[in-house]
N, C-alpha and C. Protein backbone atom coordinates (compact mmCIF):
# COMPACT_ATOMS: atom_id res chain seq x y z
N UNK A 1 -61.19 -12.06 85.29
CA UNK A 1 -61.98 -12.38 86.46
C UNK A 1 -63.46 -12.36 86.08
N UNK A 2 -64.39 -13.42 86.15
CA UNK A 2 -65.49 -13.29 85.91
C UNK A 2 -66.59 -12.81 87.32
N UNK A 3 -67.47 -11.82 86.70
CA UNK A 3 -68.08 -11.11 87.68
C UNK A 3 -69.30 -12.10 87.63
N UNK A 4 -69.66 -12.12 89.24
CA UNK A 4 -70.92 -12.86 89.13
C UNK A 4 -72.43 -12.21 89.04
N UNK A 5 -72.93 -13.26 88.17
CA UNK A 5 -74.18 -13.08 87.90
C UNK A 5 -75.14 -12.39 89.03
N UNK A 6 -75.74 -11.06 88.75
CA UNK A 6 -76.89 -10.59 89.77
C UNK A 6 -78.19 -11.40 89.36
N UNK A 7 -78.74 -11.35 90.73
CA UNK A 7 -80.04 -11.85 90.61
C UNK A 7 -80.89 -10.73 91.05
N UNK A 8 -82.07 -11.00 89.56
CA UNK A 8 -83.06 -9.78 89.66
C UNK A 8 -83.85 -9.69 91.08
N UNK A 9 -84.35 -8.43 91.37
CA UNK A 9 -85.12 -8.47 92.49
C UNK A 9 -86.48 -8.67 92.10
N UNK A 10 -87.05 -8.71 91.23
CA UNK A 10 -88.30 -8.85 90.79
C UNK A 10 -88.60 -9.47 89.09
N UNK A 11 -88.99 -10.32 88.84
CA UNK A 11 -89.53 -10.68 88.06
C UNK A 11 -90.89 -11.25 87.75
N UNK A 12 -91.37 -10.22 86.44
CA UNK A 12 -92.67 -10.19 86.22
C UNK A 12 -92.53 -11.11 84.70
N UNK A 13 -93.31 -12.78 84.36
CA UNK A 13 -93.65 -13.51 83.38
C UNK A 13 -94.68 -13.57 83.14
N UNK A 14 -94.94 -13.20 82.10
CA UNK A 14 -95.94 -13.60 81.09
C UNK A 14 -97.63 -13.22 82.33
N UNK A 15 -97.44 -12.05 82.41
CA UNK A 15 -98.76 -11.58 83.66
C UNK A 15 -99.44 -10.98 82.89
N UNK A 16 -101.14 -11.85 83.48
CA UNK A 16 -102.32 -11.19 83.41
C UNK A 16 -102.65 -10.99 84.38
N UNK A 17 -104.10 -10.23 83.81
CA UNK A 17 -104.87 -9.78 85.33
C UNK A 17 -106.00 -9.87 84.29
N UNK A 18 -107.48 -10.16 84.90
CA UNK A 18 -108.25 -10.50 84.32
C UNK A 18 -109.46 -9.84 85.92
N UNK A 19 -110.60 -9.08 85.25
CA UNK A 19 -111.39 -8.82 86.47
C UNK A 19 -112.79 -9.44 85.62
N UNK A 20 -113.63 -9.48 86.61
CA UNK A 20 -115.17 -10.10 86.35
C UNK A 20 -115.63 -8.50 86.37
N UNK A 21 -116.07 -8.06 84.99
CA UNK A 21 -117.27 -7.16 84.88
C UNK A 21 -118.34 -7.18 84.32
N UNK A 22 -119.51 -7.16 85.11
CA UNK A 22 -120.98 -7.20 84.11
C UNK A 22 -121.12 -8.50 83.80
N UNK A 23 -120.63 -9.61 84.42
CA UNK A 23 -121.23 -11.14 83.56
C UNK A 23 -119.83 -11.12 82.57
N UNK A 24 -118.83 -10.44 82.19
CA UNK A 24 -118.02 -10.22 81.33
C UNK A 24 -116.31 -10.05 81.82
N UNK A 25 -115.22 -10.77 81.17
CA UNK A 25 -113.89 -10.37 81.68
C UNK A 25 -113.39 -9.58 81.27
N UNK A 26 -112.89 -8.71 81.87
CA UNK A 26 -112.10 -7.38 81.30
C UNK A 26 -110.74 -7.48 81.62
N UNK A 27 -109.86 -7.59 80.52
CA UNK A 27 -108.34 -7.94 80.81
C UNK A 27 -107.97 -6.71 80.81
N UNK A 28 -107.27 -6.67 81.60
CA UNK A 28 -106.53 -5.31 82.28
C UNK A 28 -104.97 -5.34 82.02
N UNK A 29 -104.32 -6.46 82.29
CA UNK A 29 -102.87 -7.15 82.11
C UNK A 29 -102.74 -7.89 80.56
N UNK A 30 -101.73 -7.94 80.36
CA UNK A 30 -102.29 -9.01 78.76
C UNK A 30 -100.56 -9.24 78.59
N UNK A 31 -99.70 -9.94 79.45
CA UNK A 31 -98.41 -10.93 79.24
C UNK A 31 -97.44 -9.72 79.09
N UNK A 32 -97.78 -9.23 80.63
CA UNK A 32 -96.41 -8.42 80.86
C UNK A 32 -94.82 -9.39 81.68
N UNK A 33 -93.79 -8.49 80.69
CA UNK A 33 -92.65 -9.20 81.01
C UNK A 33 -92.12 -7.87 81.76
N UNK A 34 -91.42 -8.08 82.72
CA UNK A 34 -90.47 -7.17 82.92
C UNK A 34 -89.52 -7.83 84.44
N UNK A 35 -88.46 -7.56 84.18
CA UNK A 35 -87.56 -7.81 85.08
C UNK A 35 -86.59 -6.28 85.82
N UNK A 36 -86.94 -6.30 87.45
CA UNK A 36 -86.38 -5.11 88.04
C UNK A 36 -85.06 -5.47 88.84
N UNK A 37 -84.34 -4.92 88.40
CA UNK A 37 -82.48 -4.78 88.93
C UNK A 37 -82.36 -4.37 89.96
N UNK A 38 -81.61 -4.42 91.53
CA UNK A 38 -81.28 -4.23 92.25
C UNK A 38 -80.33 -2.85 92.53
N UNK A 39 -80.67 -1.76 92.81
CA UNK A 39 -79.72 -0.60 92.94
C UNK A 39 -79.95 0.09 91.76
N UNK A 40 -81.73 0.13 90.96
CA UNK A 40 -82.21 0.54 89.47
C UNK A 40 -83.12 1.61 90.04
N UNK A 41 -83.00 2.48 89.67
CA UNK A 41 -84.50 3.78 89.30
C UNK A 41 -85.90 3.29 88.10
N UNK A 42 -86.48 2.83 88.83
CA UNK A 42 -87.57 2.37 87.55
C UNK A 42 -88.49 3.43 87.89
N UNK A 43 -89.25 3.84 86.17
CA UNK A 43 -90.61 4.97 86.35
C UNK A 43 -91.61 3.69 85.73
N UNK A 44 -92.58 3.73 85.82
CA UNK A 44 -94.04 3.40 85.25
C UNK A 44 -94.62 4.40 84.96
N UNK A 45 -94.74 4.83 83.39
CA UNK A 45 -96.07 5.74 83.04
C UNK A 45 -96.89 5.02 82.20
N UNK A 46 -98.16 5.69 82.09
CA UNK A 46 -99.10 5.23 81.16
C UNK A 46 -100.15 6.14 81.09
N UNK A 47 -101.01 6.20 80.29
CA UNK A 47 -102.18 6.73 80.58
C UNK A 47 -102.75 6.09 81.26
N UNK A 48 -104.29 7.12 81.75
CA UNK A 48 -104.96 6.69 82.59
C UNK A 48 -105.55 5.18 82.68
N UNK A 49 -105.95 4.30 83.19
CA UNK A 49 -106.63 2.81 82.56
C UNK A 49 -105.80 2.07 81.73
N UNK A 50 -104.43 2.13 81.68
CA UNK A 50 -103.53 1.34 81.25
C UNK A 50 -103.21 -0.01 82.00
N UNK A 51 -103.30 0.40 83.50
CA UNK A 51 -103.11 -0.83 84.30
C UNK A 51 -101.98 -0.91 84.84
N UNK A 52 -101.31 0.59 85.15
CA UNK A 52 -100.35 0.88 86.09
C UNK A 52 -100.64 0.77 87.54
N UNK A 53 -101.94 1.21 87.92
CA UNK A 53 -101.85 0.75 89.41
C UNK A 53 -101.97 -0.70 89.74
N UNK A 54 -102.72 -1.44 88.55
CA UNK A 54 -103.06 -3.22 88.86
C UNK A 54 -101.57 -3.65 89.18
N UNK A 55 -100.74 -3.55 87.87
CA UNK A 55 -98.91 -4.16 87.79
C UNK A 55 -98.61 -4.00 88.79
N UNK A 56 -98.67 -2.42 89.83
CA UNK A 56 -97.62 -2.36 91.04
C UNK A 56 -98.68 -3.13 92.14
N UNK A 57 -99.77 -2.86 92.25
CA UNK A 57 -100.56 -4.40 93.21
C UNK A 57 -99.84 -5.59 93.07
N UNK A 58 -99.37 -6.05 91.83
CA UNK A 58 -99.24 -7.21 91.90
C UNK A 58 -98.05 -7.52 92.17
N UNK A 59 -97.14 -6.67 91.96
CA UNK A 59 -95.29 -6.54 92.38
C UNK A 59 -95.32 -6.24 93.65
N UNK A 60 -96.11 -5.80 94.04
CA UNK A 60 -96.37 -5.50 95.35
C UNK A 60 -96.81 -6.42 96.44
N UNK A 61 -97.60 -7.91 96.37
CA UNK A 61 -98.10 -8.41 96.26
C UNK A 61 -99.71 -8.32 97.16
N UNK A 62 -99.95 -7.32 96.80
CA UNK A 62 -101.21 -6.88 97.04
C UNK A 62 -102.44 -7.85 96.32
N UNK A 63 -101.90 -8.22 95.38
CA UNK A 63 -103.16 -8.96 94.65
C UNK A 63 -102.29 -10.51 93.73
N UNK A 64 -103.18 -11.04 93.32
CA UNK A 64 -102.41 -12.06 92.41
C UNK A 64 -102.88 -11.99 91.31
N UNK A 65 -101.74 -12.62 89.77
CA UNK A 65 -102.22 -12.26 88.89
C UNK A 65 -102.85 -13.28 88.15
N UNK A 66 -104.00 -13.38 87.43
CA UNK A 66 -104.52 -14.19 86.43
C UNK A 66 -104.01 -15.38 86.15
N UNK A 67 -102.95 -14.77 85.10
CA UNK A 67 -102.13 -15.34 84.99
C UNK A 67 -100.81 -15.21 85.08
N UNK A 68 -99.25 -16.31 84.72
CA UNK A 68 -97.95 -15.59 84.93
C UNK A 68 -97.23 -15.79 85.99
N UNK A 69 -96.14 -15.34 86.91
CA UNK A 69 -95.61 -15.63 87.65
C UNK A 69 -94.72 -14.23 87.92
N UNK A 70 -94.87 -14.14 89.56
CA UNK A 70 -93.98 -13.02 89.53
C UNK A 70 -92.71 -13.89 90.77
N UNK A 71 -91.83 -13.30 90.50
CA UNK A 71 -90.76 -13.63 91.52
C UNK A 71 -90.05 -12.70 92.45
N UNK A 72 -89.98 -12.83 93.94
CA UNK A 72 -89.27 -11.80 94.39
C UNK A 72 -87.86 -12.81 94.94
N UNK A 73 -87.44 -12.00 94.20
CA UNK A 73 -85.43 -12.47 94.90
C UNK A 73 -85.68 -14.04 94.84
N UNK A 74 -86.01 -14.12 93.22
CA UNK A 74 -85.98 -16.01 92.53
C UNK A 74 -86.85 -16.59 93.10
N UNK A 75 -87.99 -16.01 94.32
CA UNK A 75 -88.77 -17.18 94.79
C UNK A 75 -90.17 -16.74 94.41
N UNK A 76 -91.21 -17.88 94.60
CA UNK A 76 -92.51 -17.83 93.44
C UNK A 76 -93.51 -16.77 94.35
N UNK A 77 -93.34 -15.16 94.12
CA UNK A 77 -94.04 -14.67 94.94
C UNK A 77 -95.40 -14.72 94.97
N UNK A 78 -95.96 -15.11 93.89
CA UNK A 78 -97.34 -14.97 93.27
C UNK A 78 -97.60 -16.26 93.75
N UNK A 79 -97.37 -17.47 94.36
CA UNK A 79 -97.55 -18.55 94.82
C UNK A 79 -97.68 -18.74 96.23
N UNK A 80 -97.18 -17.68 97.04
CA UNK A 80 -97.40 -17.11 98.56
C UNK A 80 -98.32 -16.99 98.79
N UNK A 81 -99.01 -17.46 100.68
CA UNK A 81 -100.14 -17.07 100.92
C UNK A 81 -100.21 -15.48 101.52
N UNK A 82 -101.15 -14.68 101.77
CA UNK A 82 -101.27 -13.68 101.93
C UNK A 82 -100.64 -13.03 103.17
N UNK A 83 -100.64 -13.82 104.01
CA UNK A 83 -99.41 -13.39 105.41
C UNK A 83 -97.85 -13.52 104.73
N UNK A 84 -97.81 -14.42 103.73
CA UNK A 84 -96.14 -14.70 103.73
C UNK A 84 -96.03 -12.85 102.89
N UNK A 85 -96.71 -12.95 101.65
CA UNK A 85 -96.50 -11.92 101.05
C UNK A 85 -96.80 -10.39 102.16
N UNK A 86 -97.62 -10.20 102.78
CA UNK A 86 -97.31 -8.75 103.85
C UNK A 86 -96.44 -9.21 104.67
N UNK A 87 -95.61 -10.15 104.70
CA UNK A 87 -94.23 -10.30 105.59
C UNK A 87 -93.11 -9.33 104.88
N UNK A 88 -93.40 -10.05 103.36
CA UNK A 88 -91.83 -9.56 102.33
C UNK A 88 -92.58 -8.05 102.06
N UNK A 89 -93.74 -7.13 102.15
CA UNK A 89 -94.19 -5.68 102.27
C UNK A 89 -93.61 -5.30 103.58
N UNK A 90 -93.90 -5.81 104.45
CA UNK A 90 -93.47 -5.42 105.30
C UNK A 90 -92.05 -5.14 105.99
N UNK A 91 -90.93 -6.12 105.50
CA UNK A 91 -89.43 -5.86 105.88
C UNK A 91 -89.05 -5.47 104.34
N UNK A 92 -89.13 -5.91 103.32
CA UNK A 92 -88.37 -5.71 101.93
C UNK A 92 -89.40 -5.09 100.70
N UNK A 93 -89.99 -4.65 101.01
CA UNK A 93 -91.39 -3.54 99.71
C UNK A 93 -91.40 -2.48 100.35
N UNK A 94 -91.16 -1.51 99.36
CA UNK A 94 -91.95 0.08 100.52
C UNK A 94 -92.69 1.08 99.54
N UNK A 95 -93.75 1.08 99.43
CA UNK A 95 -95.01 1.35 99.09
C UNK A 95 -95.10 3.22 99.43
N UNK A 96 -94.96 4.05 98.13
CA UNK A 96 -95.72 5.57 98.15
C UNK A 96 -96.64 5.53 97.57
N UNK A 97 -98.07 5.52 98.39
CA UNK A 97 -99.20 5.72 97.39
C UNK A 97 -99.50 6.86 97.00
N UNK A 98 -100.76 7.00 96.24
CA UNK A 98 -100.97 8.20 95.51
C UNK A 98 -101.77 9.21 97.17
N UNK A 99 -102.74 8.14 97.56
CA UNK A 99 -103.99 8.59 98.22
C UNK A 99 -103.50 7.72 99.43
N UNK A 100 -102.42 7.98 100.54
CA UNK A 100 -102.38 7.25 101.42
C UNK A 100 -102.62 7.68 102.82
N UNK A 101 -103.28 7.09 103.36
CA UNK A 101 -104.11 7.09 104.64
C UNK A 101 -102.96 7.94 106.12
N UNK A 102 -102.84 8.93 105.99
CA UNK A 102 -101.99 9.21 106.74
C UNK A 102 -102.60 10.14 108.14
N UNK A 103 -102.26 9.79 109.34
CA UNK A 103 -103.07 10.17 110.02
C UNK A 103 -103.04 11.98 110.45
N UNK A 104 -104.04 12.58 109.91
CA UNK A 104 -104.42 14.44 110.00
C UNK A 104 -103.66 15.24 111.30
N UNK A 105 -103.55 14.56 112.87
CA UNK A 105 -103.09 15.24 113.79
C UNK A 105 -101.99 15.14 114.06
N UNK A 106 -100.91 13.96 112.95
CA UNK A 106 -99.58 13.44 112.82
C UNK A 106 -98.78 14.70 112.02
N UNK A 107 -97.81 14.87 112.43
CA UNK A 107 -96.63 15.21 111.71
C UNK A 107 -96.10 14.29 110.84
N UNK A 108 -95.34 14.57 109.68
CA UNK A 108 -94.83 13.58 109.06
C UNK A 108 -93.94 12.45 109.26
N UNK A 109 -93.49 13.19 110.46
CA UNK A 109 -92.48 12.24 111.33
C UNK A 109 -93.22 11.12 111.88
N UNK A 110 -94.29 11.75 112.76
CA UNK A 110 -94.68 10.50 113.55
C UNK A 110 -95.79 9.98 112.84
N UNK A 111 -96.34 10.29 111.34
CA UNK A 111 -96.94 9.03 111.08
C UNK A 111 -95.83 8.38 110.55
N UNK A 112 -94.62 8.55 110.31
CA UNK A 112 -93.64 7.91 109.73
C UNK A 112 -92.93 6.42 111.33
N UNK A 113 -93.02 7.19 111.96
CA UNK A 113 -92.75 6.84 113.38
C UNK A 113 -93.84 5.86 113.92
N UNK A 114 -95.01 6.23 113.47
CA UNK A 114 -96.46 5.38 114.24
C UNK A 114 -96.24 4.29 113.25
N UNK A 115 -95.64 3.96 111.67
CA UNK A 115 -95.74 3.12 110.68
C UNK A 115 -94.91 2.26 111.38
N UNK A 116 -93.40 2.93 111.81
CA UNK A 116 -92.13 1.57 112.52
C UNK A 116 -92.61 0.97 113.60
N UNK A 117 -93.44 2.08 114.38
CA UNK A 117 -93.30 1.11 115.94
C UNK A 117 -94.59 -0.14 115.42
N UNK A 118 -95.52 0.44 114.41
CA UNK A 118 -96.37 -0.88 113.96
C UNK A 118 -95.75 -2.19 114.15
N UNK A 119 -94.34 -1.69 113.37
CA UNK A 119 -93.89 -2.99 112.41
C UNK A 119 -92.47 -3.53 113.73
N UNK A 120 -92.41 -3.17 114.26
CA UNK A 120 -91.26 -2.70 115.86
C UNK A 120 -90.12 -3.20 115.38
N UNK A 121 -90.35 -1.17 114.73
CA UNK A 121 -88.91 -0.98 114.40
C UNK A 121 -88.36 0.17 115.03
N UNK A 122 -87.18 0.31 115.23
CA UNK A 122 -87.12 1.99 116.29
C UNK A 122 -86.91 3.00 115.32
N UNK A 123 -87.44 3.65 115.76
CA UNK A 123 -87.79 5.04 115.00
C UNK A 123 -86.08 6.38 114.63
């Protein structure tokens, strides 16, 4: 019986990231490959200024990259305009930041709770 082929949930080709500093480009990205599996535990380490937080911006689609192509679930995510991409953050990405804005007089619940009814989802 042949099992069928999974399709990755994320694919990252041949990605840069390139920023304007000082009159000068500073490549940050330099032709990352990586492809993420569906039902996978992935870590990212690096040292500091490696360009671990740029990569998950851009898987994220927080930002676009230089160069490269990223794909979410086979389609050209890095080719999305900026509403389509906080559509797919918003039902299918879920984002732990380091430093995230969580509101001080909230319990964990209800900023967890104030995040769904944002998005109107029931809590």
């Amino acid at each position: 019986m042949d099992v069928p082929e999974r399709q990755p949930l994320l694919s990252v080709k041949g990605v840069e990231r390139s920023f304007d500093v000082g009159g000068q480009k500073l490549r940050v990205l330099k032709g990352i490959n990586l492809t993420l599996e569906p039902n996978r535990l992935i870590m990212l380490k690096g040292r500091s200024g490696s360009g671990k937080t740029t990569l998950m911006n851009l898987m994220g689609g927080l930002d676009r990259p230089t160069e490269g192509e990223i794909f979410f679930q086979g389609k050209p995510f890095h080719q999305w305009n900026d509403d389509k991409r906080t559509e797919v953050r918003r039902k299918d990405i879920g984002f732990i930041f380091q430093a995230y804005a969580l509101m001080p007089l909230l319990s964990a619940y209800e900023n967890v709770e104030l995040s769904l009814r944002m998005a109107k989802k029931a809590a």
